[in-house]
C-alpha atoms as a PDB file:
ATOM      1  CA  UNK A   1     -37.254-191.448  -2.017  1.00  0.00           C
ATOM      2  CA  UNK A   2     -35.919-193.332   1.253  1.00  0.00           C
ATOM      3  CA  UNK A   3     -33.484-195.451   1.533  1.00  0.00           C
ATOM      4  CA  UNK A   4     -33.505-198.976   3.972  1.00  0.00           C
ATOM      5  CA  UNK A   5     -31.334-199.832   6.288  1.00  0.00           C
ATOM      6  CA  UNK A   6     -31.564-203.832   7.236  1.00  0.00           C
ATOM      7  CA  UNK A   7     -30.050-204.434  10.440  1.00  0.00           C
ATOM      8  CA  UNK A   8     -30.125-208.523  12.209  1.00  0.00           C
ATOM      9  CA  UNK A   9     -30.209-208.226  15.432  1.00  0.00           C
ATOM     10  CA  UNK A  10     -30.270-211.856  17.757  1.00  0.00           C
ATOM     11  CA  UNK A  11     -30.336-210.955  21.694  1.00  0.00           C
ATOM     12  CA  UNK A  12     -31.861-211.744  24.362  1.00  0.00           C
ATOM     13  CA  UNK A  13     -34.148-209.145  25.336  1.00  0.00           C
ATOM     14  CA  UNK A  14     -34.726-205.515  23.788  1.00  0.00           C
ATOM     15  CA  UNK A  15     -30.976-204.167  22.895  1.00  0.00           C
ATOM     16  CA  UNK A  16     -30.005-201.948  25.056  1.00  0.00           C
ATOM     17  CA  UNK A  17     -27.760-198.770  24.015  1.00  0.00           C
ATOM     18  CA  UNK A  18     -25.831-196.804  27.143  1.00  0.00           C
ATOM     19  CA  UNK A  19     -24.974-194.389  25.733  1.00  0.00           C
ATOM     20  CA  UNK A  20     -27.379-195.023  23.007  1.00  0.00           C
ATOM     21  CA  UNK A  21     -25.244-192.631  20.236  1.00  0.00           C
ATOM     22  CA  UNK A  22     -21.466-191.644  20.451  1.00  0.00           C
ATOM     23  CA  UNK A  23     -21.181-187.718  19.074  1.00  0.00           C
ATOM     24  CA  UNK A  24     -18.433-186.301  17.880  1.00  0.00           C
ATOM     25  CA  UNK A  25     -15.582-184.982  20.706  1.00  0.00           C
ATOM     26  CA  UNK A  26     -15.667-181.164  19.221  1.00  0.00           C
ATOM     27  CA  UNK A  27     -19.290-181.214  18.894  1.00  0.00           C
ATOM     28  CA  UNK A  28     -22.400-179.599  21.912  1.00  0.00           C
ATOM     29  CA  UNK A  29     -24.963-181.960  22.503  1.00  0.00           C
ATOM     30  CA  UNK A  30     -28.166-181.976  24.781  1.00  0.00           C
ATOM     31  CA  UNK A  31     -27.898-184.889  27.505  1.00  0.00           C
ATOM     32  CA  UNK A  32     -31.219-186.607  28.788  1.00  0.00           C
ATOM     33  CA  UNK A  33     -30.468-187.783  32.446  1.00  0.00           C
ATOM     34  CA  UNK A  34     -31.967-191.909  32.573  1.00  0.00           C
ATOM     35  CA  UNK A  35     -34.448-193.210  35.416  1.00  0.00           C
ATOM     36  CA  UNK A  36     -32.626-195.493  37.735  1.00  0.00           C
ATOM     37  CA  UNK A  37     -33.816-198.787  36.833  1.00  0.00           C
ATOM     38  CA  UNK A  38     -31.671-200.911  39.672  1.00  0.00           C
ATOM     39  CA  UNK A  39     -34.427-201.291  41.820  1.00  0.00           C
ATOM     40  CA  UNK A  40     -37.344-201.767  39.797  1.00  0.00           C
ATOM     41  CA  UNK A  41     -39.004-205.353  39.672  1.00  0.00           C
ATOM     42  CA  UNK A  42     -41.895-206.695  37.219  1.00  0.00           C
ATOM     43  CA  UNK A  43     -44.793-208.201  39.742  1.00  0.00           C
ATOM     44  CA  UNK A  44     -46.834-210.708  38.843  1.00  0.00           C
ATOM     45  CA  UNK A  45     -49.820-208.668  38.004  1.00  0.00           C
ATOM     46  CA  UNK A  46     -48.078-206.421  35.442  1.00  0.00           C
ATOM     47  CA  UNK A  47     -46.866-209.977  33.111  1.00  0.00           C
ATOM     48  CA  UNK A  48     -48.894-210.568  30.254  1.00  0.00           C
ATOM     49  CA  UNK A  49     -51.733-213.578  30.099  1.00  0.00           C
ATOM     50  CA  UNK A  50     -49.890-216.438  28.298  1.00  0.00           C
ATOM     51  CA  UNK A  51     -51.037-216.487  25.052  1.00  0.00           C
ATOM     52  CA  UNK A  52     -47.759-216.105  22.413  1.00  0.00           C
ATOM     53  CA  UNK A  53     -44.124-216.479  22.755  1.00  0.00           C
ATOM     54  CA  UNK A  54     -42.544-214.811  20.356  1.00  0.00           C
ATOM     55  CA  UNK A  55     -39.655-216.221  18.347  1.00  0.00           C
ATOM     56  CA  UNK A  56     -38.650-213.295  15.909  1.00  0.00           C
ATOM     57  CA  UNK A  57     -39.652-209.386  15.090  1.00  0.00           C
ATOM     58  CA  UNK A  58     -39.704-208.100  11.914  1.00  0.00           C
ATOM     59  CA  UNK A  59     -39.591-204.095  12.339  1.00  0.00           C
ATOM     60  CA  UNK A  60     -40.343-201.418   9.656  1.00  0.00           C
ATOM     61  CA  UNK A  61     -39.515-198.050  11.085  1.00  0.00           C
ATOM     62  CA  UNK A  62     -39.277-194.482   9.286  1.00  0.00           C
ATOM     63  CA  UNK A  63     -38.265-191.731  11.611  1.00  0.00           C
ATOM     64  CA  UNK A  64     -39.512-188.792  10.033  1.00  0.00           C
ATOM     65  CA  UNK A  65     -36.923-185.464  11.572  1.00  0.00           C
ATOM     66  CA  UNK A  66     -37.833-183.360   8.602  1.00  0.00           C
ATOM     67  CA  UNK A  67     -39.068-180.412   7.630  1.00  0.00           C
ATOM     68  CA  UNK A  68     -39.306-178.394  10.620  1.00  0.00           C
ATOM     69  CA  UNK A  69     -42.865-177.918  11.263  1.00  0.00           C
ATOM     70  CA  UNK A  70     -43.793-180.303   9.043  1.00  0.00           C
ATOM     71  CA  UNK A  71     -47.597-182.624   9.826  1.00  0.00           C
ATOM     72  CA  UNK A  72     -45.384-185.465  10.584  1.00  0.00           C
ATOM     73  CA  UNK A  73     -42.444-183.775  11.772  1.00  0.00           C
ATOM     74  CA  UNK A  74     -41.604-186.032  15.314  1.00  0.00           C
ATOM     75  CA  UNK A  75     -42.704-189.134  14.171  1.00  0.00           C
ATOM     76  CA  UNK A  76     -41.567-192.830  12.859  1.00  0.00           C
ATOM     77  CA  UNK A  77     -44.301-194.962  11.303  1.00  0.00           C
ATOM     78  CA  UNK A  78     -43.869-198.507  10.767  1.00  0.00           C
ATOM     79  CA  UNK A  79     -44.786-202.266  10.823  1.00  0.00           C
ATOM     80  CA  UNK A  80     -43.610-205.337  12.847  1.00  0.00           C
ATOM     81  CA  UNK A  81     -44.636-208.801  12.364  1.00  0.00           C
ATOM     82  CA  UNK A  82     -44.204-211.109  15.612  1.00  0.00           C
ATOM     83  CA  UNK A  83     -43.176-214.959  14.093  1.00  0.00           C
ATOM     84  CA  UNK A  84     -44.450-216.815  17.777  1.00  0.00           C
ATOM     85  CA  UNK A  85     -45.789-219.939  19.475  1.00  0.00           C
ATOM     86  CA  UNK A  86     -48.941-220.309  20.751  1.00  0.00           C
ATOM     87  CA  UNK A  87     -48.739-220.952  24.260  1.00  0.00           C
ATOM     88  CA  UNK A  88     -52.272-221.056  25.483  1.00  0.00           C
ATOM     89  CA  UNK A  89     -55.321-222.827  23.823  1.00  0.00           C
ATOM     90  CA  UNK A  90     -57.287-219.437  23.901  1.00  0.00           C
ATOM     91  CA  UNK A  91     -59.133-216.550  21.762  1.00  0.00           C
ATOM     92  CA  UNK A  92     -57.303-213.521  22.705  1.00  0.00           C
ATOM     93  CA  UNK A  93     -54.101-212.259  22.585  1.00  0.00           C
ATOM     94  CA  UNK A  94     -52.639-209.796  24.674  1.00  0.00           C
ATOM     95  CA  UNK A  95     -49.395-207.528  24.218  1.00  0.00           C
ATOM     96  CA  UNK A  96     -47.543-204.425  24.960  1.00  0.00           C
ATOM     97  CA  UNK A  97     -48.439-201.169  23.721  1.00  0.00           C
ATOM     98  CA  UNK A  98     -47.594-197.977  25.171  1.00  0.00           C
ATOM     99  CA  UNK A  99     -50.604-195.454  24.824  1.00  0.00           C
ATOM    100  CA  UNK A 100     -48.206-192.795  23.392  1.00  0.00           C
ATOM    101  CA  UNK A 101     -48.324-195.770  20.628  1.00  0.00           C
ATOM    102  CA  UNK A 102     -50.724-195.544  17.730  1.00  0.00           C
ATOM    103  CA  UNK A 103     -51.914-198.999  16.330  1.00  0.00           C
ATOM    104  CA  UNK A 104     -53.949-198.929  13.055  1.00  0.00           C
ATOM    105  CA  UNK A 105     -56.969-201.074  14.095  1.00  0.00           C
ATOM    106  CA  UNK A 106     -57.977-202.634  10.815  1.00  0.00           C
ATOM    107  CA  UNK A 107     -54.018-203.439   9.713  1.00  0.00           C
ATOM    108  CA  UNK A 108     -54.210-206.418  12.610  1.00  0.00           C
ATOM    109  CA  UNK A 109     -53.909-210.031  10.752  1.00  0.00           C
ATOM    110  CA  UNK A 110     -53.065-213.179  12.500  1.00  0.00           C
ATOM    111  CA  UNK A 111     -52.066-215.839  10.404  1.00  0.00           C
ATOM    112  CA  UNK A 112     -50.843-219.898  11.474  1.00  0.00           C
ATOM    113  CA  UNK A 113     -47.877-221.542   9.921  1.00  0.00           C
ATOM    114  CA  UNK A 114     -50.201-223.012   7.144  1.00  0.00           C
ATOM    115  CA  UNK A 115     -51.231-219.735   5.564  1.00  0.00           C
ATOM    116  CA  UNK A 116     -54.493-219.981   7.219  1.00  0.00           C
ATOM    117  CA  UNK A 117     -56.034-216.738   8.564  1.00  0.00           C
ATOM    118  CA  UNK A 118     -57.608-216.278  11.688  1.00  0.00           C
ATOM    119  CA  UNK A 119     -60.366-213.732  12.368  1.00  0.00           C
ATOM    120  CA  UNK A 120     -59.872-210.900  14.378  1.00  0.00           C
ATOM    121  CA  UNK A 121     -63.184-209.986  15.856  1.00  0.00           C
ATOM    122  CA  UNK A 122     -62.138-206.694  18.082  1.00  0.00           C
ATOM    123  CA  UNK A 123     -59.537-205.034  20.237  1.00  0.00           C
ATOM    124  CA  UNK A 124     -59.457-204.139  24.114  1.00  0.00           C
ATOM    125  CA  UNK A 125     -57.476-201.215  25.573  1.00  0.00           C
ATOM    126  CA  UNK A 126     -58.885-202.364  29.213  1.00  0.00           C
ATOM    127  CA  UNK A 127     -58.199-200.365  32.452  1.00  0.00           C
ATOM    128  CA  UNK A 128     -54.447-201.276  31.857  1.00  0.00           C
ATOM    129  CA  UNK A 129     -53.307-198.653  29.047  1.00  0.00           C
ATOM    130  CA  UNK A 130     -50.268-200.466  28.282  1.00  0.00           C
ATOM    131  CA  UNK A 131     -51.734-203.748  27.454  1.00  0.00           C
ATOM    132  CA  UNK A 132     -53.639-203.857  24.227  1.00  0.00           C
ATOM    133  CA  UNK A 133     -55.961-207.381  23.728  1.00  0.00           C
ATOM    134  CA  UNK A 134     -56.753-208.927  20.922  1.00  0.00           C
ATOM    135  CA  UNK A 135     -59.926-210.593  20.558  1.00  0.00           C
ATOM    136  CA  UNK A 136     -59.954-213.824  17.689  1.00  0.00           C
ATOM    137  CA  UNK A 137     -62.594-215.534  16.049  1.00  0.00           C
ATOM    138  CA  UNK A 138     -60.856-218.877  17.187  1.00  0.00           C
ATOM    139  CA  UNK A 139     -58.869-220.601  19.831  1.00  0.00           C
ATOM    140  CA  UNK A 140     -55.246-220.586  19.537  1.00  0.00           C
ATOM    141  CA  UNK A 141     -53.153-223.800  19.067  1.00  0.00           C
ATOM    142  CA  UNK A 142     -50.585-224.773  21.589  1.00  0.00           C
ATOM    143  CA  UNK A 143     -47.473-225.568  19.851  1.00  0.00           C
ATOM    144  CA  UNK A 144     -48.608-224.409  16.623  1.00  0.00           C
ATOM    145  CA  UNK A 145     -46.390-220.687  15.253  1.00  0.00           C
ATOM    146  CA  UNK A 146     -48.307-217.641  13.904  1.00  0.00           C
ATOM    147  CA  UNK A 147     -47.564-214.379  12.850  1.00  0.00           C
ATOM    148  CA  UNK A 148     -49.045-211.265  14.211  1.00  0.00           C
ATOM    149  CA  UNK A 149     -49.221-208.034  11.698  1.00  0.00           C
ATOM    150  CA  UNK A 150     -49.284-204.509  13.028  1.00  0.00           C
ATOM    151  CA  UNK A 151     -49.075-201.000  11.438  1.00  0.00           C
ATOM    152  CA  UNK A 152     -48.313-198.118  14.027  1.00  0.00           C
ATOM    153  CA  UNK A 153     -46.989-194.894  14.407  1.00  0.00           C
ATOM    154  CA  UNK A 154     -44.628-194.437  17.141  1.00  0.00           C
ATOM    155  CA  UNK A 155     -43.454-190.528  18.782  1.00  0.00           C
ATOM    156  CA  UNK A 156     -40.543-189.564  18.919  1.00  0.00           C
ATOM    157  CA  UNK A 157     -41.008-187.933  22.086  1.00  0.00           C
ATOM    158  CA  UNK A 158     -38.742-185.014  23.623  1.00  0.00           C
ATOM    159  CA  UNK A 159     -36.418-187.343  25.844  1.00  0.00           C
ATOM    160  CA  UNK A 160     -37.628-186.071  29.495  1.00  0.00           C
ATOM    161  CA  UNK A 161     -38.121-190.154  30.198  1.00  0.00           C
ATOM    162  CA  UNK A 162     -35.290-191.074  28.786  1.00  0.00           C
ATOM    163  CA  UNK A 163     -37.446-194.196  27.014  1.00  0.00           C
ATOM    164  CA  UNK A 164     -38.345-195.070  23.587  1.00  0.00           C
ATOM    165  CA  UNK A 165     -37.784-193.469  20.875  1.00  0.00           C
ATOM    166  CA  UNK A 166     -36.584-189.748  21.544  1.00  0.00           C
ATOM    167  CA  UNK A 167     -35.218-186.685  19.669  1.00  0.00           C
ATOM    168  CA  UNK A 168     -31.810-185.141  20.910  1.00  0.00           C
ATOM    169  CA  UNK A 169     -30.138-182.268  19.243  1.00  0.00           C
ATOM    170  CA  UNK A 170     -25.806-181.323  18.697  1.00  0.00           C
ATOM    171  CA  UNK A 171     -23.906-178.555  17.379  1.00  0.00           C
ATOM    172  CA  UNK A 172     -21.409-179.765  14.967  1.00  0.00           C
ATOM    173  CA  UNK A 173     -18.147-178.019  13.944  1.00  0.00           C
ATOM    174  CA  UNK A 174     -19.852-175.353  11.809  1.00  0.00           C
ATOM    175  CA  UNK A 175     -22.101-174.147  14.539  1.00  0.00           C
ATOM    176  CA  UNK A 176     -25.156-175.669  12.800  1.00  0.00           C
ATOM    177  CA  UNK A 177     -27.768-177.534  14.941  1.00  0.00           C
ATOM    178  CA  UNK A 178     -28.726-181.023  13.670  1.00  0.00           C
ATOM    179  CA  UNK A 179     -31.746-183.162  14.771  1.00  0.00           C
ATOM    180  CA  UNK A 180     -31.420-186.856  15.692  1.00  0.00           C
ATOM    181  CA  UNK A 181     -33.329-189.773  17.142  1.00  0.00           C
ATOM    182  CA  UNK A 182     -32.155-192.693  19.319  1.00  0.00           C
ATOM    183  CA  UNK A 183     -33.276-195.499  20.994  1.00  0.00           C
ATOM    184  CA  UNK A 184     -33.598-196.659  25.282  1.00  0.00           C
ATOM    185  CA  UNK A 185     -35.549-199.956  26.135  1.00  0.00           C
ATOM    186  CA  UNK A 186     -34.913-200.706  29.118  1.00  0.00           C
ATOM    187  CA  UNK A 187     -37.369-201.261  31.476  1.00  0.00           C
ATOM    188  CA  UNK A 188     -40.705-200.522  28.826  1.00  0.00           C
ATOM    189  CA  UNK A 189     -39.072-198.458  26.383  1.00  0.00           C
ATOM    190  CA  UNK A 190     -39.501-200.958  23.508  1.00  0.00           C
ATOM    191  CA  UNK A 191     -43.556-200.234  23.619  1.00  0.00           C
ATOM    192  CA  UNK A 192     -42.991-197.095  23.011  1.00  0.00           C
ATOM    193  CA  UNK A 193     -41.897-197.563  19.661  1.00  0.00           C
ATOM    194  CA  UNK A 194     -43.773-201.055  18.744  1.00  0.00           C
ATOM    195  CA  UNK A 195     -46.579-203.114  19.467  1.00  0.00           C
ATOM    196  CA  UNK A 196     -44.434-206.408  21.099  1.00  0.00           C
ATOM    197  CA  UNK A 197     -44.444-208.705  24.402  1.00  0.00           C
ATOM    198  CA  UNK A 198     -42.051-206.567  26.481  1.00  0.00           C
ATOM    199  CA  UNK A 199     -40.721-208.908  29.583  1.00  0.00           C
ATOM    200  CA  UNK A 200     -37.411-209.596  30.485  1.00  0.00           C
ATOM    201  CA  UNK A 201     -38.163-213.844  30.225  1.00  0.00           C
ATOM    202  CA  UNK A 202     -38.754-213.213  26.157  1.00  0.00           C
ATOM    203  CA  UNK A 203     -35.791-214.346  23.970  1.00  0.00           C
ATOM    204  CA  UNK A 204     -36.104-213.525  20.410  1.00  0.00           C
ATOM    205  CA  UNK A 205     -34.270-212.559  17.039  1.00  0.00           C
ATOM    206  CA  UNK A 206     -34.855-209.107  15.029  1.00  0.00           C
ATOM    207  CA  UNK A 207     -34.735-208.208  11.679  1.00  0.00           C
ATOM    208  CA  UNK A 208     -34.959-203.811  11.689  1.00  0.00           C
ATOM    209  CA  UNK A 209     -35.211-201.911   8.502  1.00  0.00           C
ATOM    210  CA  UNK A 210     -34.474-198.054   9.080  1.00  0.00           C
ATOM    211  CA  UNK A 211     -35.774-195.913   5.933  1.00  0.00           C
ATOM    212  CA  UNK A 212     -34.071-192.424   6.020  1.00  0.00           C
ATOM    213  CA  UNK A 213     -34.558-189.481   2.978  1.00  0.00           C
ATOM    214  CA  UNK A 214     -32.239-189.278   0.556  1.00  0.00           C
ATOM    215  CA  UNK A 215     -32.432-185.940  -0.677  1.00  0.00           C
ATOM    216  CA  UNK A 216     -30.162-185.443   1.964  1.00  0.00           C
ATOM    217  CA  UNK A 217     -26.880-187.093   1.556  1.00  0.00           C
ATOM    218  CA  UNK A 218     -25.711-186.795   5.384  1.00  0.00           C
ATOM    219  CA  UNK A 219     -28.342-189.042   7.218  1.00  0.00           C
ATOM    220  CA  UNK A 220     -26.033-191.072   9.841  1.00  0.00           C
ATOM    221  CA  UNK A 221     -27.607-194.613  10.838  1.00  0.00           C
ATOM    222  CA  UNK A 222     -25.564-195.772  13.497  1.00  0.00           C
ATOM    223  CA  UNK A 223     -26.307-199.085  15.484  1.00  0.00           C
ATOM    224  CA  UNK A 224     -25.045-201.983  17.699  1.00  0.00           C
ATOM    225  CA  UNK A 225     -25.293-204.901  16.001  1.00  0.00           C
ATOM    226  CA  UNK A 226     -24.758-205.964  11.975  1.00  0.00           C
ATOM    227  CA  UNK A 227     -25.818-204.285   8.563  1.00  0.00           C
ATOM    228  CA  UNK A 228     -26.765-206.321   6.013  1.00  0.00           C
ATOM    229  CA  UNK A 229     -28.302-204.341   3.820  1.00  0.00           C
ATOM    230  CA  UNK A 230     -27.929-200.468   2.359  1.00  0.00           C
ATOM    231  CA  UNK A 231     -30.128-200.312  -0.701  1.00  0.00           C
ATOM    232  CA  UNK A 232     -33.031-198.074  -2.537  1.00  0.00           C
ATOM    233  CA  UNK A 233     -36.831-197.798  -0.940  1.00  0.00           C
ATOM    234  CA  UNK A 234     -39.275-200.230  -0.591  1.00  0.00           C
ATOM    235  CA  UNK A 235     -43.325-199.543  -1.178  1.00  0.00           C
ATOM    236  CA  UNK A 236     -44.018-197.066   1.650  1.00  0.00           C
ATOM    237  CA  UNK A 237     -40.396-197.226   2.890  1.00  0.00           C
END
């Protein structure tokens, strides 16, 4: 059994953490040295083709720590559904996905604010490995909002970027080595961890839900902005 963590987030870009997770004073941790991002700047080629502008993410993420050795020891499945507006009158959207990020193909719906489903006929990696297109059976309609469904499975990756979602490791004040995961978006962390439409000129709200195990009673959840909820596991959270 999990337990969920609802957290409402409202910025306006990806939240940023620096440093992403305060340990204890009397405690030995492993530091991950971050890329200097002062310098960097998004060129025109690397923005997106307008087709959404999203209004509101709703994140389901399980980092999975434990067991050691364990098939999906590493790793944080999840969900996100992007509430947007359609921006373009065309048939494909395109967003952010980091290829360390694993999108299940046939979870992909697309669905208008009526409840009405549009088709999605295929997907396109393309030469550009962080965009991911998606192909629909109809034009989109400017003005009207939809809601894109994903299911993924993110890495938590060993830190040496400094991006994403990564794994660190402390000593508390018995000497014992725990395990943790944290969080850096800037510059294209946030595809790392979920399918989304990562440039600085998007302004949306977030709802995250953080499922941790509760067989063990000392799982810390730790975060910058608001809990609203602490309750028992949902269906596959």
């Amino acid at each position: 059994m999990v337990v969920i963590i609802i957290i409402l987030v409202s910025i306006f870009a990806f939240s940023v953490a620096n440093p992403p997770l305060q340990i204890p004073s009397n405690s030995q941790s492993y530091s991950h040295k971050l890329p200097n991002w002062s310098e960097k700047i998004i060129s025109p080629e690397d923005l997106l083709p307008p087709s959404l502008k999203p209004l509101h993410y709703e994140i389901k993420l399980q980092p999975i720590l434990y067991p050691e050795g364990g098939p999906n020891e590493w790793s944080a499945p999840g969900s996100v559904e992007i509430t947007a507006l359609g921006v373009s009158e065309i048939n494909k959207i395109v967003i952010h996905r980091h290829p360390d990020l694993k999108i299940n193909q046939t979870s992909i719906t697309l669905s208008d604010e009526f409840h009405n489903s549009i088709k999605v006929e295929s997907v396109e990696e393309g030469s550009d490995s962080h965009k991911y297109g998606i192909v629909l059976g109809s034009n989109l309609i400017i003005g009207r909002k939809y809601v894109l469904s994903l299911k993924f499975v993110a890495d938590i990756n060993d830190g040496s970027t400094g991006l994403g979602l990564y794994r660190a490791f402390y000593t508390d004040q018995n000497g014992d080595v725990k395990r943790l995961a944290t969080t850096q978006f800037m510059e294209y962390g946030a595809r790392k961890v979920f399918p989304c439409l990562d440039e600085p000129s998007f302004k949306s709200t977030f709802a995250i839900y953080l499922a941790r195990r509760t067989e063990d009673k000392n799982y810390i959840t730790l975060t910058n902005s608001i809990l609203k909820i602490n309750g028992s596991g949902v269906e596959e959270y």
